[in-house]
C-alpha atoms as a PDB file:
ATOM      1  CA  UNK A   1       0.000   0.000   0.000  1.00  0.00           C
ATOM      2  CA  UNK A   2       1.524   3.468  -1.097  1.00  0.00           C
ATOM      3  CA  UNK A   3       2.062   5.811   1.901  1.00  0.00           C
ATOM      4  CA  UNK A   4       0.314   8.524   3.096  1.00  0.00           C
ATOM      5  CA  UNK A   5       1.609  11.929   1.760  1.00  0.00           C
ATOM      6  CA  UNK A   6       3.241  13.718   4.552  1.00  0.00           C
ATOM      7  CA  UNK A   7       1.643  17.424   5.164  1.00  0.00           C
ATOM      8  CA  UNK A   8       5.716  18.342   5.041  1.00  0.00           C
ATOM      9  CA  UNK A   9       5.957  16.949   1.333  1.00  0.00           C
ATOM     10  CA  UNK A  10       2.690  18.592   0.041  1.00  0.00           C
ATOM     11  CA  UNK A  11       3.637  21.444  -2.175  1.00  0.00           C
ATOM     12  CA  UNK A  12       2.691  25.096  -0.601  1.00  0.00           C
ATOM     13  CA  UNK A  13      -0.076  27.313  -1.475  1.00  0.00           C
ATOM     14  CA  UNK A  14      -0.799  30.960  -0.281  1.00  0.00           C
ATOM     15  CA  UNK A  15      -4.402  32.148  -0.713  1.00  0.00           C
ATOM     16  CA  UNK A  16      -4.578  35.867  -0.451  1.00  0.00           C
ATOM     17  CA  UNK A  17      -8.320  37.096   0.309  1.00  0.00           C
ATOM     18  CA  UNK A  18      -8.688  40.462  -0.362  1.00  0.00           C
ATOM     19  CA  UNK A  19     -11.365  43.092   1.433  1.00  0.00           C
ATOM     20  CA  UNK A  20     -14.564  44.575   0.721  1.00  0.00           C
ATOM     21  CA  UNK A  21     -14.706  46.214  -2.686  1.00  0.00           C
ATOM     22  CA  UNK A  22     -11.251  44.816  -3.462  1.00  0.00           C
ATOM     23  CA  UNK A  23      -9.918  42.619  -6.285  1.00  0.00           C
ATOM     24  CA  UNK A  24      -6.626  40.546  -6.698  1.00  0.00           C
ATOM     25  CA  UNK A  25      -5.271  43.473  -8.187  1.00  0.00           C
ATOM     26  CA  UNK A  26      -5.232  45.333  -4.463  1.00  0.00           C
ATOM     27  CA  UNK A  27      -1.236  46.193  -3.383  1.00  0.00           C
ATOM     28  CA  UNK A  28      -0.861  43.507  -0.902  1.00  0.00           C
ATOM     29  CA  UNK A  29      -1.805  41.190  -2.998  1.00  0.00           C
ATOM     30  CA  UNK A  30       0.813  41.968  -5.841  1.00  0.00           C
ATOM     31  CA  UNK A  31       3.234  42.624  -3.398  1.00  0.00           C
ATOM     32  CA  UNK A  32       3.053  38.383  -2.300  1.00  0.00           C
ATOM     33  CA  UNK A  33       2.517  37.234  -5.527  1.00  0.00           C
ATOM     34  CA  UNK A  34       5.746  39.270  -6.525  1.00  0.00           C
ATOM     35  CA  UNK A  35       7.408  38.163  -3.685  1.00  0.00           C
ATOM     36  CA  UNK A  36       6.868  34.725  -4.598  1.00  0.00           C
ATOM     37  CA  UNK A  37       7.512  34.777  -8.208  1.00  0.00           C
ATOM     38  CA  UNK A  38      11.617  35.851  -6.948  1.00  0.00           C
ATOM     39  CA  UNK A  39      12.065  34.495  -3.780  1.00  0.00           C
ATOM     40  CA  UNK A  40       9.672  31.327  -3.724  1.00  0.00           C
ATOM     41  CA  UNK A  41       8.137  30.224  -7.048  1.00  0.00           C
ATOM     42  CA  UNK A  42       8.232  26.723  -5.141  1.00  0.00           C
ATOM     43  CA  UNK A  43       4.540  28.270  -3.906  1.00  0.00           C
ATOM     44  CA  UNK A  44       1.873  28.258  -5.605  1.00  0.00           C
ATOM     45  CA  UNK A  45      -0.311  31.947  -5.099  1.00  0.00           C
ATOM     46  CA  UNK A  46      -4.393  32.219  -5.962  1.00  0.00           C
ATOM     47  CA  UNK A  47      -5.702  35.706  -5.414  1.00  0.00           C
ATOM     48  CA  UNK A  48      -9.673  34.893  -6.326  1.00  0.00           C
ATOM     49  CA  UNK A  49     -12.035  37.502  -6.881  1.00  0.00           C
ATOM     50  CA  UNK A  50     -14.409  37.074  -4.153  1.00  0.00           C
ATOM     51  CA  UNK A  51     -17.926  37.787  -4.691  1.00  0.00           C
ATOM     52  CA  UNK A  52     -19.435  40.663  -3.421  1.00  0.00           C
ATOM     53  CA  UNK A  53     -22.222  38.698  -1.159  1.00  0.00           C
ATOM     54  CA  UNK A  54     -20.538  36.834   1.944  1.00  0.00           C
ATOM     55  CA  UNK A  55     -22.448  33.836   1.437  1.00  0.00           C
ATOM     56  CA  UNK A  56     -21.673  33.390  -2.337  1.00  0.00           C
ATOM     57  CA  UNK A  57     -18.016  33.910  -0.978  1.00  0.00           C
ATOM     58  CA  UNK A  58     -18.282  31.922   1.730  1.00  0.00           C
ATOM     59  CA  UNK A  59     -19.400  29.212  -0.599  1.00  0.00           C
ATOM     60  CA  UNK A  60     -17.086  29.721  -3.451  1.00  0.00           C
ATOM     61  CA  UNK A  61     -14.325  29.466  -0.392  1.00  0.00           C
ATOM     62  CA  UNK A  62     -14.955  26.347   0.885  1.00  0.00           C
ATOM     63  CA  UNK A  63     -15.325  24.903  -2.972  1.00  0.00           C
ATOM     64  CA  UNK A  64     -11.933  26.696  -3.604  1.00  0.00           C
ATOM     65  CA  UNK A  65     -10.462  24.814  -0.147  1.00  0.00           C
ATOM     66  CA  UNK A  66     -11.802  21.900  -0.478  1.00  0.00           C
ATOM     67  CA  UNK A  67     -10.510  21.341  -3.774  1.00  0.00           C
ATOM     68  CA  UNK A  68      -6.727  22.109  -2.770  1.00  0.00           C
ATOM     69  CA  UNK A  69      -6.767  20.965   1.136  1.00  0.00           C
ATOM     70  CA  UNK A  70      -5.470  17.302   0.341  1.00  0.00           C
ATOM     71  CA  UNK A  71      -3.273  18.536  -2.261  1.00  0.00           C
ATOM     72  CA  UNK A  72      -1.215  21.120  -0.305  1.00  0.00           C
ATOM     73  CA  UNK A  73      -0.103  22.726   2.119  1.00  0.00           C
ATOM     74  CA  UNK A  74      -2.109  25.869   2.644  1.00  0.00           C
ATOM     75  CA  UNK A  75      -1.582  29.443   3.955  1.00  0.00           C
ATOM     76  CA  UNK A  76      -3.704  32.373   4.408  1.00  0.00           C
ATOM     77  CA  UNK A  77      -3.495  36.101   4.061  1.00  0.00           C
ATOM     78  CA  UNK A  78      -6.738  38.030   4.864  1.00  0.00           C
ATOM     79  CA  UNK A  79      -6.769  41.917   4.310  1.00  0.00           C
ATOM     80  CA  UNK A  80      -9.704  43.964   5.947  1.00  0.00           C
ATOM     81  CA  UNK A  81     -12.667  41.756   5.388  1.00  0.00           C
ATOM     82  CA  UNK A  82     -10.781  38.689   3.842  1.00  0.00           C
ATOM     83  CA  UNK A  83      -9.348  38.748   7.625  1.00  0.00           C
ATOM     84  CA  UNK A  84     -12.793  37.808   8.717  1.00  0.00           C
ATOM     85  CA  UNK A  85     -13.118  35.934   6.085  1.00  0.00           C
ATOM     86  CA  UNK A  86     -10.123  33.660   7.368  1.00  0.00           C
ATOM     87  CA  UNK A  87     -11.013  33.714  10.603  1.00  0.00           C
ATOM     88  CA  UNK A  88     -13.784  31.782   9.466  1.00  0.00           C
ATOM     89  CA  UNK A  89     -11.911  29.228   6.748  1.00  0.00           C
ATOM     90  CA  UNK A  90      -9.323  28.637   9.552  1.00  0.00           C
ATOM     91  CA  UNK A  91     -12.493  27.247  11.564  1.00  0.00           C
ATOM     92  CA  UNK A  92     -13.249  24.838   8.399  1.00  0.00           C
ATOM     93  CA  UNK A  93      -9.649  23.880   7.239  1.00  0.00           C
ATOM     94  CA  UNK A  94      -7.410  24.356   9.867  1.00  0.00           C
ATOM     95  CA  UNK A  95      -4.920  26.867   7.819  1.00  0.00           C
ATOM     96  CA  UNK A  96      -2.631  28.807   9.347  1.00  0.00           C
ATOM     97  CA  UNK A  97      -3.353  32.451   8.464  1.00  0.00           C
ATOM     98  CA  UNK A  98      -2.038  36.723   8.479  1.00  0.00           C
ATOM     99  CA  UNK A  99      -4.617  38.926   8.479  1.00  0.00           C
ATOM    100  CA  UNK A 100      -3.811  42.532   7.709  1.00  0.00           C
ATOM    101  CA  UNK A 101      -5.652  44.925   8.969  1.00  0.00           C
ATOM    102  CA  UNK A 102      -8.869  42.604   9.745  1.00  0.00           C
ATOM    103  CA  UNK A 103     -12.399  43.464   9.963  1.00  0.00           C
ATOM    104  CA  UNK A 104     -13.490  42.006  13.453  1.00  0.00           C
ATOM    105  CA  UNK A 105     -17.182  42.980  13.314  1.00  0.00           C
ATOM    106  CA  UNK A 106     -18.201  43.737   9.466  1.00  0.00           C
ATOM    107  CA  UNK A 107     -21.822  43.179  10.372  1.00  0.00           C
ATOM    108  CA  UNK A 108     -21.451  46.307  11.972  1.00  0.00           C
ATOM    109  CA  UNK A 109     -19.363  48.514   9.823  1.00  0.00           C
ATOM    110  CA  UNK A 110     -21.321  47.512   6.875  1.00  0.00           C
ATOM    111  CA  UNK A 111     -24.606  49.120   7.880  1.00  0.00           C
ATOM    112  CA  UNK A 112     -23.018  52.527   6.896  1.00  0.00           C
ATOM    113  CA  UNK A 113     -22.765  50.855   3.321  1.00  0.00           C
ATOM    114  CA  UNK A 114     -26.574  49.571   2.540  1.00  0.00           C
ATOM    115  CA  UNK A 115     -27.486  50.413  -0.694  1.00  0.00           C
ATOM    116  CA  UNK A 116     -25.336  50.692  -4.310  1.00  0.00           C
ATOM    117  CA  UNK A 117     -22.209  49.688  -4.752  1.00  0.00           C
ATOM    118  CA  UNK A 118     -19.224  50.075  -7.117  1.00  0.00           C
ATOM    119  CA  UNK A 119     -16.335  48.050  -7.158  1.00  0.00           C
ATOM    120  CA  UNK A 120     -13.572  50.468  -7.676  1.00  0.00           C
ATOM    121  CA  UNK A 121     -11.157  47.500  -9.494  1.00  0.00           C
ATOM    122  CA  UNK A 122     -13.957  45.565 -11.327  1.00  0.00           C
ATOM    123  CA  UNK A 123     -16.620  48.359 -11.467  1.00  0.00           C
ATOM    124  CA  UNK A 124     -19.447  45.868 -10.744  1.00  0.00           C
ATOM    125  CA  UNK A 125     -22.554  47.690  -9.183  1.00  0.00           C
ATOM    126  CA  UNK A 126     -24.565  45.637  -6.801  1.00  0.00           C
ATOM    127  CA  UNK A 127     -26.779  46.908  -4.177  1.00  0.00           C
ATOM    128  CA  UNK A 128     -25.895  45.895  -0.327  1.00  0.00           C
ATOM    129  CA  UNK A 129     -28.978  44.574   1.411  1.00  0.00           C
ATOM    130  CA  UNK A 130     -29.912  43.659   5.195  1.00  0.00           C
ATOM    131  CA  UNK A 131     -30.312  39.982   4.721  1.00  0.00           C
ATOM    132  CA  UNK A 132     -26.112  40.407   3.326  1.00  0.00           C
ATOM    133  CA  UNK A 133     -25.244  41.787   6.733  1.00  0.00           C
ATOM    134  CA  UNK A 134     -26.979  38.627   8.244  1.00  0.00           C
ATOM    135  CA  UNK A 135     -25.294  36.941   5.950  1.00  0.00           C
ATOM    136  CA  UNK A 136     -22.016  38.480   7.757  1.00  0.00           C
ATOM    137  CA  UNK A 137     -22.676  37.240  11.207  1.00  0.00           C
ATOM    138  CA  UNK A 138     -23.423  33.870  10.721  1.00  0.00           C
ATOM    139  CA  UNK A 139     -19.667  33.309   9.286  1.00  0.00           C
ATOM    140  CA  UNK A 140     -18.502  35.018  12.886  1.00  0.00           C
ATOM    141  CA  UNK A 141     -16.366  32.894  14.780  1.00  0.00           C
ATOM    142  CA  UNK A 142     -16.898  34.594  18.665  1.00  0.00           C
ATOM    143  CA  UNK A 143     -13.353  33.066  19.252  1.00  0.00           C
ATOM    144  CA  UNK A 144     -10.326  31.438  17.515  1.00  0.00           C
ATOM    145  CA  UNK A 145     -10.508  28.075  18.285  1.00  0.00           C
ATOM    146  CA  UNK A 146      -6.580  27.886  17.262  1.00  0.00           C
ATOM    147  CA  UNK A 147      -5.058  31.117  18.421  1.00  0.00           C
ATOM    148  CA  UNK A 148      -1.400  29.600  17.522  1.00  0.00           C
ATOM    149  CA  UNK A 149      -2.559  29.756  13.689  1.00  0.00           C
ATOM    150  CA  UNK A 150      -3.161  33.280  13.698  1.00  0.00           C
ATOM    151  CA  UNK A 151      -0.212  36.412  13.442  1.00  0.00           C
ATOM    152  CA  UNK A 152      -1.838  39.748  13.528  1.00  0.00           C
ATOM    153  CA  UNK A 153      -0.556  42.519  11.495  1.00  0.00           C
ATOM    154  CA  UNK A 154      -2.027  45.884  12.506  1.00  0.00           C
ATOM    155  CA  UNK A 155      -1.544  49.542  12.348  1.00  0.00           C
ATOM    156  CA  UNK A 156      -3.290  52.191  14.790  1.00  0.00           C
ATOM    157  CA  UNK A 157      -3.850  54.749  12.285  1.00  0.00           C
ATOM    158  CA  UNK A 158      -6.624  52.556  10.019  1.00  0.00           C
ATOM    159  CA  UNK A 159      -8.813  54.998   9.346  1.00  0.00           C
ATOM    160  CA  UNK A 160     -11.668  52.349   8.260  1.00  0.00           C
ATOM    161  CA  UNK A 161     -11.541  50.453  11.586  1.00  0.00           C
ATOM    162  CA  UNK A 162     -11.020  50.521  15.254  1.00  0.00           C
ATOM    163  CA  UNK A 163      -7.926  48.530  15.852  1.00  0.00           C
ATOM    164  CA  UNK A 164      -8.609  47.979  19.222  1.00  0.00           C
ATOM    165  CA  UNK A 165     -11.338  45.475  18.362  1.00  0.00           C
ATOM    166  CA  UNK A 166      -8.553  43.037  16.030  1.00  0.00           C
ATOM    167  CA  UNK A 167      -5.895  43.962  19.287  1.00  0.00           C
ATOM    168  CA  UNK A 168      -8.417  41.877  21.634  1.00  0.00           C
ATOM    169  CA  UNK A 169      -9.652  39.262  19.327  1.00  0.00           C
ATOM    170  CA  UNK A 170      -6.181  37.983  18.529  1.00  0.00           C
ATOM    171  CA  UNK A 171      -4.858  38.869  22.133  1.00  0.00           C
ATOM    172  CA  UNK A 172      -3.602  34.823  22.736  1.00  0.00           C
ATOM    173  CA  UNK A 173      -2.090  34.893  19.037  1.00  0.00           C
ATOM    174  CA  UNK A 174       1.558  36.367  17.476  1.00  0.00           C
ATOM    175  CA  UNK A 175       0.603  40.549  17.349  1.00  0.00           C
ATOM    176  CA  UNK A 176       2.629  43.082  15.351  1.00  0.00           C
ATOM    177  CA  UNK A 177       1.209  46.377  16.266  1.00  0.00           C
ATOM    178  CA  UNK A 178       2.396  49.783  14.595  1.00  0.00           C
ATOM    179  CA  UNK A 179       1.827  53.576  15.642  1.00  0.00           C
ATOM    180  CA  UNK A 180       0.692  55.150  12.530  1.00  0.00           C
ATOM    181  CA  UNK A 181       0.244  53.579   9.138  1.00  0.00           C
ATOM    182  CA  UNK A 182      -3.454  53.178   7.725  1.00  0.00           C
ATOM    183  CA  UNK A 183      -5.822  51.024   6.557  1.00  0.00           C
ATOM    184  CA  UNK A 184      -3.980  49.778   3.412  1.00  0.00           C
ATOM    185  CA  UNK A 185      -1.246  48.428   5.847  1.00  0.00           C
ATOM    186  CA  UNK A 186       2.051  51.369   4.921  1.00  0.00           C
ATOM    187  CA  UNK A 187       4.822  49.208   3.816  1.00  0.00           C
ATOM    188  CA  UNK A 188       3.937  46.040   4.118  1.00  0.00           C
ATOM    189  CA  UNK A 189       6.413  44.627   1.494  1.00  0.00           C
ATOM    190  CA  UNK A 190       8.268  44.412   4.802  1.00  0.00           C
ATOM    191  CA  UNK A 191       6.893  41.350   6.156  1.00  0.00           C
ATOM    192  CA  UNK A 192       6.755  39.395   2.965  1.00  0.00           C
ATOM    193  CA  UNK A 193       9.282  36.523   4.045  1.00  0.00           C
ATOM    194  CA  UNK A 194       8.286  36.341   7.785  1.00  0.00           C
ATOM    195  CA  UNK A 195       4.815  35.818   6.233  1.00  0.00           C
ATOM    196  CA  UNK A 196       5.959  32.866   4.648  1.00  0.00           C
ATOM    197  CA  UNK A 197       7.752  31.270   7.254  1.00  0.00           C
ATOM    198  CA  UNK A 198       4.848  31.948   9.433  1.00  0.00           C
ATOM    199  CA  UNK A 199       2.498  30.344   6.959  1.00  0.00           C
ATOM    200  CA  UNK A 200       4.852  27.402   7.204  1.00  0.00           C
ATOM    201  CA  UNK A 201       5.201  27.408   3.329  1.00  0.00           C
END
């Protein structure tokens, strides 16, 4: 009988979820895949547009994990929303995630957004509804499960989001906290490699 694939001989793959009204062509997202294509082109990169509606993402992301879980060895970057977002895959697959500036309670700061929408990257209009925002809390996760997996990246100056909130959710989990900066993350081409060794890829 062949032997089990060790998880140390699967190949590596870093999934990058962007935020809300993002697309793969955000910064942070260029910046990893760039990183990569140099330093590591040993690891694979996806950057998939996410749908607009959390459940229709939430769906597409478990497809999207599910189809690569047995085959690799995955990491996770979450910006803004995607942060939420893989707070919530980590409680599905397990993967050991960054999340950048991370959206702790969307359900919340989305209100302010009800209505039409435009994608700045894609320019897809959509209207934001109620039953979207309920869609939002039932993918929260009141607490990490596996505070190990997680390494905050934060900066006090996001102007989008109280960073006090992401400061106590990932209290019991590796926290790099910055005076300054904004929402976009300044320089974040800084932590490229320690993201990978973190992501154990």
């Amino acid at each position: 009988m062949p032997a089990v694939t060790d998880m140390c001989d699967r190949p590596s793959l870093l999934i990058y979820l962007h935020g809300f009204n993002s697309s793969p062509l955000s910064h942070k997202a260029r910046v990893m895949a760039q990183y990569c294509q140099q330093y590591r082109p040993d690891v694979k990169v996806l950057v998939p547009q996410l749908p607009s509606f959390p459940e229709q993402a939430a769906n597409e992301l478990q497809a999207l994990f599910s189809q690569y879980a047995s085959q690799y060895r995955i990491g996770v970057i979450g910006s803004s929303l995607g942060g939420y977002l893989a707070i919530w895959i980590n409680s599905q697959f397990h993967c050991r995630a960054v999340v950048v500036n991370p959206a702790v309670k969307p359900y919340e700061l989305l209100n302010d957004y009800l209505g039409e929408q435009e994608n700045p990257y894609t320019h897809e209009r959509y209207v934001l509804k109620d039953k979207h925002i309920n869609e939002l809390r039932k993918l929260d996760i009141p607490e990490l499960t596996s505070p190990d997996d997680f390494w905050l990246l934060q900066q006090k100056g996001d102007e989008v989001l109280d960073y006090r909130q992401a400061v106590s959710k990932f209290g019991h989990s590796q926290c790099t906290v910055e005076e300054g900066g904004d929402h976009s993350f300044v320089n974040f081409e800084r932590y490229a490699a320690d993201i990978i060794d973190f992501l154990k890829l």
